[in-house]
Every structure is written in C-alpha cells, then in structure tokens.
N, C-alpha and C. Protein backbone atom coordinates (compact mmCIF):
# COMPACT_ATOMS: atom_id res chain seq x y z
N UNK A 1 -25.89 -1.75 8.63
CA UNK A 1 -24.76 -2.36 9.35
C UNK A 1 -23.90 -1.26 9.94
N UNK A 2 -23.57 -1.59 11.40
CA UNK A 2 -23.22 -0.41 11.97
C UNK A 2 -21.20 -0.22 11.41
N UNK A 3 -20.78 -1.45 11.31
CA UNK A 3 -19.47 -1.33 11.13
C UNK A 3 -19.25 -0.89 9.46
N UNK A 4 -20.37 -0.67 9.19
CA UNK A 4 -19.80 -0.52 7.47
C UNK A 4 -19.81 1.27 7.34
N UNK A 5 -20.99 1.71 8.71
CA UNK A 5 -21.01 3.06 8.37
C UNK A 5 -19.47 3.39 9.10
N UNK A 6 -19.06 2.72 9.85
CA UNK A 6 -17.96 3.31 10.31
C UNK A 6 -16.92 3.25 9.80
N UNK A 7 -16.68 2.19 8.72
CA UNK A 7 -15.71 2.29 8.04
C UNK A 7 -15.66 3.38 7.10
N UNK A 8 -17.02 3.46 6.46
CA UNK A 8 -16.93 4.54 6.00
C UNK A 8 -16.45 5.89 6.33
N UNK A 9 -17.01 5.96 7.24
CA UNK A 9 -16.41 7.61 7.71
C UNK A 9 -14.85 7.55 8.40
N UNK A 10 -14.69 6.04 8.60
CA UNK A 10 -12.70 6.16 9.42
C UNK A 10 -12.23 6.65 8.05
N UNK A 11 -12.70 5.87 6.73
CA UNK A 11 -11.51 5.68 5.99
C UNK A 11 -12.18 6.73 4.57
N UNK A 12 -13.04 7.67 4.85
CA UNK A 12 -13.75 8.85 4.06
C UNK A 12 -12.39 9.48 3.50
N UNK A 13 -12.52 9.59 1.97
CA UNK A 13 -11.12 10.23 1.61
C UNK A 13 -9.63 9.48 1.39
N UNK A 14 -10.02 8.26 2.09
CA UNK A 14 -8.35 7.40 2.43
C UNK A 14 -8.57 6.93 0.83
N UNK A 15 -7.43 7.33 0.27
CA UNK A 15 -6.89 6.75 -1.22
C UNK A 15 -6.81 5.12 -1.04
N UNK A 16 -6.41 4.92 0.15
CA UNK A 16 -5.85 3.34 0.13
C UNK A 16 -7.45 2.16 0.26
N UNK A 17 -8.23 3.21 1.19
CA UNK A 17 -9.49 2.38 0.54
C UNK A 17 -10.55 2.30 -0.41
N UNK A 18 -10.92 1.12 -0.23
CA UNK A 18 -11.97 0.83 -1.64
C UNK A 18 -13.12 -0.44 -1.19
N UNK A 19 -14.24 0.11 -1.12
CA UNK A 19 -15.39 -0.76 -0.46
C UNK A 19 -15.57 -1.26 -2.16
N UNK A 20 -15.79 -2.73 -2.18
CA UNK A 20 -16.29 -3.22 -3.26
C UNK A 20 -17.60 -3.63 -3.08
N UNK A 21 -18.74 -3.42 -2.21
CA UNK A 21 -19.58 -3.78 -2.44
C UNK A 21 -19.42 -4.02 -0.72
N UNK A 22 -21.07 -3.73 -0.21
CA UNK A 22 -21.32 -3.36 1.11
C UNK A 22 -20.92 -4.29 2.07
N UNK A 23 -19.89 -5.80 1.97
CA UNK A 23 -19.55 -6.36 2.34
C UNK A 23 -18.63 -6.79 2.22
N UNK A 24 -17.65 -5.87 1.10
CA UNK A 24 -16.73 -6.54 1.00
C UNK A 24 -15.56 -5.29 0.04
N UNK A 25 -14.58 -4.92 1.23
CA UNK A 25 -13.55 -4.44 1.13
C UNK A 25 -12.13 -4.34 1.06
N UNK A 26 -11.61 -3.42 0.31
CA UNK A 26 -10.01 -3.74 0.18
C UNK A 26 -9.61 -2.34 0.46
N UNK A 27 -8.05 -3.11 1.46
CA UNK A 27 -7.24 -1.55 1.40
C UNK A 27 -5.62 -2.02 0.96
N UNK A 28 -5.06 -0.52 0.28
CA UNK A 28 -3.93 -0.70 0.26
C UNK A 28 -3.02 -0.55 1.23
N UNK A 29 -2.15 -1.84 1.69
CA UNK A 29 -1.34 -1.28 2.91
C UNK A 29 -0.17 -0.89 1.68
N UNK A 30 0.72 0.78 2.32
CA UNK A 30 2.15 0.90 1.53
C UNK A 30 1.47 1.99 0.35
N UNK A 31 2.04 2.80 0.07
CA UNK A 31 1.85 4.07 -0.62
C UNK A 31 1.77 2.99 -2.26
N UNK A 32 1.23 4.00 -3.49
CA UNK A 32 1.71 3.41 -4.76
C UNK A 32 2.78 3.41 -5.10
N UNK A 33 3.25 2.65 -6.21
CA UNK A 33 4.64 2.64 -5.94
C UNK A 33 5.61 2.42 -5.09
N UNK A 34 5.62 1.73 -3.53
CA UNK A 34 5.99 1.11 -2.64
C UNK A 34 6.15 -0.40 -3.35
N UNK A 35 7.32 -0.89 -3.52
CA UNK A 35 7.60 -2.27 -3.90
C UNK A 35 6.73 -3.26 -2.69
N UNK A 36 6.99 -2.84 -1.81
CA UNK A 36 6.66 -3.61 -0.51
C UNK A 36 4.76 -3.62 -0.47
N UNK A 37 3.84 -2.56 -0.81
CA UNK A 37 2.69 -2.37 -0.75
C UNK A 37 1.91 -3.71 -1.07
N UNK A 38 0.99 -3.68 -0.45
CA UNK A 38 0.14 -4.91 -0.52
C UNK A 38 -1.15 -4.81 -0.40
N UNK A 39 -2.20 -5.71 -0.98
CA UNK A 39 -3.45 -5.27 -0.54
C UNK A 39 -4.39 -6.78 -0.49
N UNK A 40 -5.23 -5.74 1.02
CA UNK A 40 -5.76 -7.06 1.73
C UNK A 40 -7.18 -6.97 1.28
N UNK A 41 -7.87 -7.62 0.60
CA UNK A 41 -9.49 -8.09 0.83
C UNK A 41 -10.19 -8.78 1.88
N UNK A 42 -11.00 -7.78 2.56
CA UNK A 42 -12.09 -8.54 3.67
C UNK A 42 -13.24 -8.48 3.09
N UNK A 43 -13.82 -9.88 3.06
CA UNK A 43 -15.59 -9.94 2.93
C UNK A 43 -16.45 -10.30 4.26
N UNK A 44 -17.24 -10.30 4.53
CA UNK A 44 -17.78 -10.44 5.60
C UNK A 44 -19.00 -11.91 4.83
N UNK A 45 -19.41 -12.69 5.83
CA UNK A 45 -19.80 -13.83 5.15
C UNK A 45 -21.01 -13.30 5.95
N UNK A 46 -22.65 -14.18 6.11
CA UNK A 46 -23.97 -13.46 6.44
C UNK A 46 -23.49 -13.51 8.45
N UNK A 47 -22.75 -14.57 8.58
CA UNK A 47 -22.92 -14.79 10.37
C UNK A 47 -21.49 -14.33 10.53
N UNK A 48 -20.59 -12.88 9.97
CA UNK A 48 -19.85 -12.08 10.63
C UNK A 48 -20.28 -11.48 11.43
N UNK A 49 -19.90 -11.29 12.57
CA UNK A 49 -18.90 -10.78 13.13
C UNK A 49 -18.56 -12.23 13.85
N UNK A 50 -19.62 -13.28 14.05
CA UNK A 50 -19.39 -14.11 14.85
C UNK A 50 -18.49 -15.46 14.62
N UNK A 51 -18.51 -15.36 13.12
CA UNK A 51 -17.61 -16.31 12.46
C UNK A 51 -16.54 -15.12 11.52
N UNK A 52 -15.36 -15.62 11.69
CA UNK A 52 -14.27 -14.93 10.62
C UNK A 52 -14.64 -14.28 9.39
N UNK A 53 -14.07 -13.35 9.09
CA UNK A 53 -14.55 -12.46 7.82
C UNK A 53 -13.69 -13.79 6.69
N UNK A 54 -13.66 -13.45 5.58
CA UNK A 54 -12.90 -13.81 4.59
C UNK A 54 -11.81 -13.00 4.08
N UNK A 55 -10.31 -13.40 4.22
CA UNK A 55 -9.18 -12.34 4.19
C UNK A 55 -8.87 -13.30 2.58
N UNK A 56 -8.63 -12.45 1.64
CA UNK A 56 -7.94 -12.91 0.54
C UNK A 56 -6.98 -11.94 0.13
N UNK A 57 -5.91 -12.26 -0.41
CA UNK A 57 -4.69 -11.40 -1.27
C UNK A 57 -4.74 -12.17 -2.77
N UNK A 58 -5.61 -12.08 -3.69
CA UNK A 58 -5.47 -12.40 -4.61
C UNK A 58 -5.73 -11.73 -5.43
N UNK A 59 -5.99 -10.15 -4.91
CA UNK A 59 -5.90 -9.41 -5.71
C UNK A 59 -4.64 -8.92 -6.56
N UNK A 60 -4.59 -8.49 -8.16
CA UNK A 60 -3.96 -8.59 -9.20
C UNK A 60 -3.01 -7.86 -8.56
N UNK A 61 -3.07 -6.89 -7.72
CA UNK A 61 -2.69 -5.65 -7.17
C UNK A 61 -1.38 -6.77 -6.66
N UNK A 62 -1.51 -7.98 -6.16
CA UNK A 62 -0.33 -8.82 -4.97
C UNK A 62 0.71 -9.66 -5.83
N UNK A 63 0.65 -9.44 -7.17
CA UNK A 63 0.68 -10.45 -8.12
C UNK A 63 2.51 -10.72 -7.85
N UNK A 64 3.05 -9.99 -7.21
CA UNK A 64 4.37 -10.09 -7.11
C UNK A 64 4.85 -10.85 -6.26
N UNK A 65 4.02 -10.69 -5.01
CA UNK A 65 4.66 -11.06 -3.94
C UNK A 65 4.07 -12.70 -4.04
N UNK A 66 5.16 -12.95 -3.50
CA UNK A 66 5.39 -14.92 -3.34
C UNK A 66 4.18 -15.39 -2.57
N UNK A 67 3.80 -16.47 -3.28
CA UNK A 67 2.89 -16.94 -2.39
C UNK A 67 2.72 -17.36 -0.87
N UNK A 68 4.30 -17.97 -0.37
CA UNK A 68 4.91 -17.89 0.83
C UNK A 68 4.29 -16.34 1.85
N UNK A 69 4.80 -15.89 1.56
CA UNK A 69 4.83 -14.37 2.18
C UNK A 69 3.00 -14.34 1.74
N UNK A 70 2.16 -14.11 1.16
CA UNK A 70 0.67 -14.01 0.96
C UNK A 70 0.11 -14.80 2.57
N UNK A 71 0.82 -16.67 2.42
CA UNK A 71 -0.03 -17.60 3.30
C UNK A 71 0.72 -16.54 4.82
N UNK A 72 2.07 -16.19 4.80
CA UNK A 72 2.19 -15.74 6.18
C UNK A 72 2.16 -14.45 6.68
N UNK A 73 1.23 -13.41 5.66
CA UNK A 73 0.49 -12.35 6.26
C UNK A 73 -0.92 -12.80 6.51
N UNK A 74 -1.76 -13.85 5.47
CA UNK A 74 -3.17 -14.28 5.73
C UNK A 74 -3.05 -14.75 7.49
N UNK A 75 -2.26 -15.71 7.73
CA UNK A 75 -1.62 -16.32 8.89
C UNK A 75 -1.58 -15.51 9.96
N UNK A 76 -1.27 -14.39 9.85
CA UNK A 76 -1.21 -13.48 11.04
C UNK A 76 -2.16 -12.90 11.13
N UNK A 77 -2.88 -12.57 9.88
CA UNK A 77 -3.95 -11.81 9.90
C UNK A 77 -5.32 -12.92 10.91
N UNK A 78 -5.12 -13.78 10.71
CA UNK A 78 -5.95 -15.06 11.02
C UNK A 78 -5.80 -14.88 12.67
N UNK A 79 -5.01 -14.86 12.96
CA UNK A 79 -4.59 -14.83 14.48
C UNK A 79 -5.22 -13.87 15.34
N UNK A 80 -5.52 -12.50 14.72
CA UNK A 80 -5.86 -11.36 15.34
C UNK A 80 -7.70 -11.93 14.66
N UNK A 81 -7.84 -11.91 14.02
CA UNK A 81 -9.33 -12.43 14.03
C UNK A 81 -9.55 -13.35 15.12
N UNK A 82 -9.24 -14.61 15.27
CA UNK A 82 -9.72 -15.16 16.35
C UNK A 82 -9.58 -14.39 17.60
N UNK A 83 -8.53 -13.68 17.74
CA UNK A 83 -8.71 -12.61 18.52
C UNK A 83 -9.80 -12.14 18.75
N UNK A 84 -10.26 -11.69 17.66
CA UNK A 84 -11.26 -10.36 17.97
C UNK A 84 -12.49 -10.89 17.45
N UNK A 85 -12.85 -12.15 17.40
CA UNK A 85 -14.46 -13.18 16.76
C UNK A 85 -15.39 -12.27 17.87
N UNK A 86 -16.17 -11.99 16.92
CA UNK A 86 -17.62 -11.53 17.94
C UNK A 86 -17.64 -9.92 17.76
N UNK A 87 -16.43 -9.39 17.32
CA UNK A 87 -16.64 -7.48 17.54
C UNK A 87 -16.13 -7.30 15.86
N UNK A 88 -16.56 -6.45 15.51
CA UNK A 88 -16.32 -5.71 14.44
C UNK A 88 -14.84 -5.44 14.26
N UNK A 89 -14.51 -6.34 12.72
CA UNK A 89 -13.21 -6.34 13.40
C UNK A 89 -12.37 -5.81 12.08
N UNK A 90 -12.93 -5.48 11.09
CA UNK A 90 -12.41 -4.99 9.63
C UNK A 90 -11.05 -4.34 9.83
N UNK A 91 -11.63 -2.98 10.71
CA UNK A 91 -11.00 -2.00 10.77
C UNK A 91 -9.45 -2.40 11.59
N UNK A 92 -9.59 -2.78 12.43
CA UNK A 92 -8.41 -3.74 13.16
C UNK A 92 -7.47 -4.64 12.51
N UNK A 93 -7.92 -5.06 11.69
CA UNK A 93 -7.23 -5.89 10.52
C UNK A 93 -6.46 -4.88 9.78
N UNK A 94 -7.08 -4.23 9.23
CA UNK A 94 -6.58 -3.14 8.20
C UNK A 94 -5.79 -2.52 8.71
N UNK A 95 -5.87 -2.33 10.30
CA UNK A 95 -4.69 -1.50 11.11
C UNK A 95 -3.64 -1.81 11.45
N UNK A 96 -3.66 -3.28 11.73
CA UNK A 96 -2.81 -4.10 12.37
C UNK A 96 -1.70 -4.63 10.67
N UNK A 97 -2.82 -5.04 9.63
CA UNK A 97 -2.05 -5.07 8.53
C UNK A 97 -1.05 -3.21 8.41
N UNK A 98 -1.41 -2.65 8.57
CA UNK A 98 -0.64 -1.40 8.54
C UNK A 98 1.14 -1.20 9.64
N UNK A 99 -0.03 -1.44 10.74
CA UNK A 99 1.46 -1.48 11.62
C UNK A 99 2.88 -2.34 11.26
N UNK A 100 2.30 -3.49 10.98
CA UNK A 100 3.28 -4.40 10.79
C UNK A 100 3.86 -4.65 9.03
N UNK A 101 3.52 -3.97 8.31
CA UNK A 101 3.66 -4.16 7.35
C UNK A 101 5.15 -4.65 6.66
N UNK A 102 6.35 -4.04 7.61
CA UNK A 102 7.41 -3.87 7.73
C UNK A 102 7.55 -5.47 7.58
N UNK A 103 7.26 -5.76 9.05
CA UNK A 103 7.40 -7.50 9.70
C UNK A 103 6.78 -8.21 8.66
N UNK A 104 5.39 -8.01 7.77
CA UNK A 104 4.67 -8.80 7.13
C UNK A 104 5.95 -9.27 5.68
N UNK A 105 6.45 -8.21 5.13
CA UNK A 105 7.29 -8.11 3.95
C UNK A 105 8.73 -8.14 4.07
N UNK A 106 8.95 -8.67 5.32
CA UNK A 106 10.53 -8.55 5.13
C UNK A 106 11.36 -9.76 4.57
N UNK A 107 10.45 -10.25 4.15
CA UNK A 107 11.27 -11.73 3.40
C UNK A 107 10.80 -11.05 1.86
N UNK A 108 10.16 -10.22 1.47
CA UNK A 108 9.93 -10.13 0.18
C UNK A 108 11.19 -9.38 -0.40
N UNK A 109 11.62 -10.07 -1.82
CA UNK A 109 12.51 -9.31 -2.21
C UNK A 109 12.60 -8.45 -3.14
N UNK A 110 13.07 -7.16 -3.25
CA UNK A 110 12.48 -5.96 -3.60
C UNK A 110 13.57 -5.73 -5.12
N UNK A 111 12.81 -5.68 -5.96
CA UNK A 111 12.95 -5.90 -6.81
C UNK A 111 13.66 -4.03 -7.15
N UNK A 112 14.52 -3.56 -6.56
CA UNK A 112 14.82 -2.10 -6.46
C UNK A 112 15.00 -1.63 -7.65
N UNK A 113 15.48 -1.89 -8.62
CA UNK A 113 15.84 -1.63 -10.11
C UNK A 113 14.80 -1.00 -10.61
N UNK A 114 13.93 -1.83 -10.89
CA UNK A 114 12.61 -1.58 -11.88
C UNK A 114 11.43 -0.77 -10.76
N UNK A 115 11.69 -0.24 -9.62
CA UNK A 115 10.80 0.25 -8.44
C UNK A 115 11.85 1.87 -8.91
N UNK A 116 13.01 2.09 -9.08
CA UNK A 116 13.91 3.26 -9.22
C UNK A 116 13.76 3.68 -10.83
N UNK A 117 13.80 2.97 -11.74
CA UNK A 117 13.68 3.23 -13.02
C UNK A 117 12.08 3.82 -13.66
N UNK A 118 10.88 3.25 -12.63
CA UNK A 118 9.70 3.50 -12.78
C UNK A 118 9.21 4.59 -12.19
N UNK A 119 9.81 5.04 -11.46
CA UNK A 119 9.31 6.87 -10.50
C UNK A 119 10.25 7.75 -10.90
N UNK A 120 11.51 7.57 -11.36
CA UNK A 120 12.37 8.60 -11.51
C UNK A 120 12.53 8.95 -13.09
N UNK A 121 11.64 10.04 -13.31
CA UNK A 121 11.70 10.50 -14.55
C UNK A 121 13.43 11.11 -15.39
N UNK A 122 13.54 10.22 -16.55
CA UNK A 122 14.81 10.66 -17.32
C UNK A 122 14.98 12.34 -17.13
N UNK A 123 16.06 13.09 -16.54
CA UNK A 123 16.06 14.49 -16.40
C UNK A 123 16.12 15.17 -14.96
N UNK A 124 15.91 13.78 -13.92
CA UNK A 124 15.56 14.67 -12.56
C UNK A 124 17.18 14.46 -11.96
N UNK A 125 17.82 15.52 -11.81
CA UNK A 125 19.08 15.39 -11.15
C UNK A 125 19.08 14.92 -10.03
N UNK A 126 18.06 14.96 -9.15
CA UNK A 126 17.54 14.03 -7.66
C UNK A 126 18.75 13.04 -7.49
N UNK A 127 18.50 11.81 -8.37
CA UNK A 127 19.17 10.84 -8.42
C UNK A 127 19.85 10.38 -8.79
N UNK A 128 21.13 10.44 -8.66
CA UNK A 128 22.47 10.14 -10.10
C UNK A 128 22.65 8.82 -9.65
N UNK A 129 22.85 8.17 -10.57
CA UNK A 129 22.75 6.44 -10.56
C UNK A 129 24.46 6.73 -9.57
N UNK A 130 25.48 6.97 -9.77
CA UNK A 130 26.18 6.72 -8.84
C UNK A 130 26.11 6.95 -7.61
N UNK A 131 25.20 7.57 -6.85
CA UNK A 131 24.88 7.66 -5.20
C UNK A 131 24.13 6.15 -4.98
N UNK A 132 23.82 5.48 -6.50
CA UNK A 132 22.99 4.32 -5.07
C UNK A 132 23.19 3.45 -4.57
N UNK A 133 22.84 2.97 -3.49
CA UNK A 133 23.64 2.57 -2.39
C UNK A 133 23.62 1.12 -2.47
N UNK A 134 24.28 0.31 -2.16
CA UNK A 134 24.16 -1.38 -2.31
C UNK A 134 22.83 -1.62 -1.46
N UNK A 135 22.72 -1.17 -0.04
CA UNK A 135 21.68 -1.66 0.70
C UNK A 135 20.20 -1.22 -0.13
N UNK A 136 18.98 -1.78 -0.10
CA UNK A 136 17.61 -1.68 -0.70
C UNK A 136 17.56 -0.26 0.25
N UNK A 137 16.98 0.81 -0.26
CA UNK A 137 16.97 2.08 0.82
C UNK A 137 15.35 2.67 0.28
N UNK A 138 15.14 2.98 1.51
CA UNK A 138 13.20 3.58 1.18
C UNK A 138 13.65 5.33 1.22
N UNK A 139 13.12 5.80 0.47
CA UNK A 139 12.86 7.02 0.46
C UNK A 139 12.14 7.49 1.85
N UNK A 140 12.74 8.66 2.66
CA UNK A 140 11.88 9.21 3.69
C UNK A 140 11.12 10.41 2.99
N UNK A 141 10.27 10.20 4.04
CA UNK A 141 8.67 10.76 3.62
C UNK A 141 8.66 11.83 3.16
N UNK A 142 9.80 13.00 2.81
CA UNK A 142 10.57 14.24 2.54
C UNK A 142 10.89 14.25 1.07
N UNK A 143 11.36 13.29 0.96
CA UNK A 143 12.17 12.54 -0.54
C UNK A 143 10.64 12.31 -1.60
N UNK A 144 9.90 11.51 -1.09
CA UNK A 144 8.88 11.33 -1.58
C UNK A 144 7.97 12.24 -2.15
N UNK A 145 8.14 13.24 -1.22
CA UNK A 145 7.24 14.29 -0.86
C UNK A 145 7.69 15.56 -2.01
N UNK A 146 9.52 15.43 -2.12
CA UNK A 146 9.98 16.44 -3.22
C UNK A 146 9.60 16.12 -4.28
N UNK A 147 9.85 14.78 -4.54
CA UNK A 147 9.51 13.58 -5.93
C UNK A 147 8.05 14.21 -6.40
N UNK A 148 7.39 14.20 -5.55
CA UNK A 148 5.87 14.31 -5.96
C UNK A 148 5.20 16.01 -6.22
N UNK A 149 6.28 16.86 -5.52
CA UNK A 149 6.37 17.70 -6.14
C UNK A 149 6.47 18.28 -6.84
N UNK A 150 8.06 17.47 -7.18
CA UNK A 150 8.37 18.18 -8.75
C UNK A 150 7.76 17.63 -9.81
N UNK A 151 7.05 16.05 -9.40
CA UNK A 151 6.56 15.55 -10.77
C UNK A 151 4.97 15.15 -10.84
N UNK A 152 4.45 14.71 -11.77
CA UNK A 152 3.13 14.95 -11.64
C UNK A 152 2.93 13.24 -11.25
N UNK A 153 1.57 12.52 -10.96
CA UNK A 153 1.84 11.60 -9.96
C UNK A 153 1.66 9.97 -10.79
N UNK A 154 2.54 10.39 -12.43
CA UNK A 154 3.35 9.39 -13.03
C UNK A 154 4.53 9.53 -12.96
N UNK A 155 5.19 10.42 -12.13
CA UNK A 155 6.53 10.48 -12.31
C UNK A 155 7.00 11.25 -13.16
N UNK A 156 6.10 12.03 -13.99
CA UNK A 156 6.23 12.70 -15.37
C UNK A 156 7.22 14.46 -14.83
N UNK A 157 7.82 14.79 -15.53
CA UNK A 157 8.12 16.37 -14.88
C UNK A 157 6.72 16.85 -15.28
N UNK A 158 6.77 18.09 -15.15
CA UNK A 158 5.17 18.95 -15.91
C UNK A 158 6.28 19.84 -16.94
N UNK A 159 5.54 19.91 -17.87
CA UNK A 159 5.91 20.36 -19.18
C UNK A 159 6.23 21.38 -18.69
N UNK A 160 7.60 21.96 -19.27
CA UNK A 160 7.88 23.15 -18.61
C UNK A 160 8.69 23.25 -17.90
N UNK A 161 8.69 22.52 -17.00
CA UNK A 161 9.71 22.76 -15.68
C UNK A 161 10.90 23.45 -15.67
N UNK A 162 11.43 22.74 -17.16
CA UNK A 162 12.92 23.07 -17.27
C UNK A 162 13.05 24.55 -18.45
N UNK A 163 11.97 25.22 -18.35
CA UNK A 163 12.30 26.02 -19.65
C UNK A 163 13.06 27.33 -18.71
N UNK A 164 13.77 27.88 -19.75
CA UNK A 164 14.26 29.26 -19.32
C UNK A 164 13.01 30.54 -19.32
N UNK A 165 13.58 30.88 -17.94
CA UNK A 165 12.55 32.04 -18.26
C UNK A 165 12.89 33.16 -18.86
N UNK A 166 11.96 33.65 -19.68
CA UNK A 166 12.76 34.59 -20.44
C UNK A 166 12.48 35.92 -20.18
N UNK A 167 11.13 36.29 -19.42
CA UNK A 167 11.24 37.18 -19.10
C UNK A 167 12.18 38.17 -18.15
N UNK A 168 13.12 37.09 -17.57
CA UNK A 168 14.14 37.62 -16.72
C UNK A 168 14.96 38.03 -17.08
C-alpha cells in the first residue's frame, strides 16, 4: 500500500505517531502533557480510499475530554474526508487535526491545577504559585523547552541539580 509507505516515512521518528497495525493508525495531536492534546485513530476499512476511513477517539488516551467536543472534532474531521473520498487521505486528517487543534478544543475545559501540579517538580523556583495568572495560560515553546531541560521528561529534577559544588 502506497499510502502506508508514506506515512511511514512523513511521520519516521514523529513521537506523536503510532501505526497499530498496517491499517490502522493513531497520532497524538498536542505535546504530552498538553491538557488540550488529543488523539485521533484512523483505520482504513478493505474499499479505502474510496469509502471513508474509520476516525475513532476512544482511545483511553481522550478519556477526559467530553464526549460533546469528541462528536465535534469526529464532525469536522468527517467533513474533510468527504472532501478528500478517493485520495489518500490519512495524512491530511492528521494535519488538518493538527492545524486546528486550537478551534477543535476550545470548549474543553482545562483542568489547569492538576496539568501545573503534575510537570512542576516540588523545588523548581520557575514557578511561584503567586505569579499565576487567573487566565488558563500555555507555556511558550521556550518555557517548555527550559522545563524539559532542567528536568528529566517526568518532571523529575536529575539528582543532583541542586548540590553545591565543592570543588569550587
């Protein structure tokens, strides 16, 4: 199948994908740890490309988000398929779920508490509970990027971090 080798090699390396079996794939839209992240399953049925793939979110991975918000990303997702019936269309899905991800989740409500208490390891001066802000605020890609720096990719510091050096 020509679209499966190509998925392969678009998404070679991409953390967010995961072929479950030569017909049937999932990606994560939204980094880990993104409250907002979501993930879409496409199967391909035997007469894809010419009939609709199968889009499900019932993976354990979605378990948060409302079922509301599930039927009206499937919904959109549905739209760009009939769109695109007849061409290989996985990859387009997965893209289009990407672009819009914003639009797909903006009724979801972000549970910020337990999304801030779960990445920010006890000890990191980063974040003093009094800077945070009433509005839900996303970390820019900088912030993230220090976070993951300084900590290992549970959020953990690395042993050590904080010791004195003594040879100095």
């Amino acid at each position: 199948q020509m679209e499966l080798e190509a998925l392969r090699s678009i998404y070679e390396g991409d953390v967010c994908f995961r072929e479950l079996s030569p017909v049937s794939f999932q990606y994560r839209i939204g980094e880990s740890g993104d409250p907002k992240a979501f993930l879409i399953e496409i199967s391909w049925p035997e007469t894809y490309p010419q009939t609709a793939p199968v889009i499900s979110m019932d993976a354990f991975f979605n378990n948060t988000i409302s079922s509301a918000i599930k039927r009206s990303i499937l919904d959109k997702l549905m739209i760009e398929v009939e769109a695109n019936l007849g061409t290989a269309m996985t990859y387009t899905l997965f893209e289009y779920a990407k672009d819009n991800k914003e639009v797909f989740m903006e009724n979801q409500p972000v549970n910020t508490v337990t999304s801030v208490s779960n990445s920010v390891s006890i000890g990191t001066p980063e974040v003093p509970p009094s800077k945070k802000k009433e509005k839900k605020e996303q970390l820019s890609k900088t912030q993230k990027r220090k976070l993951a720096d300084k900590t290992d990719n549970k959020g953990e510091l690395p042993r050590g971090w904080n010791w004195v050096d003594v040879i100095k």
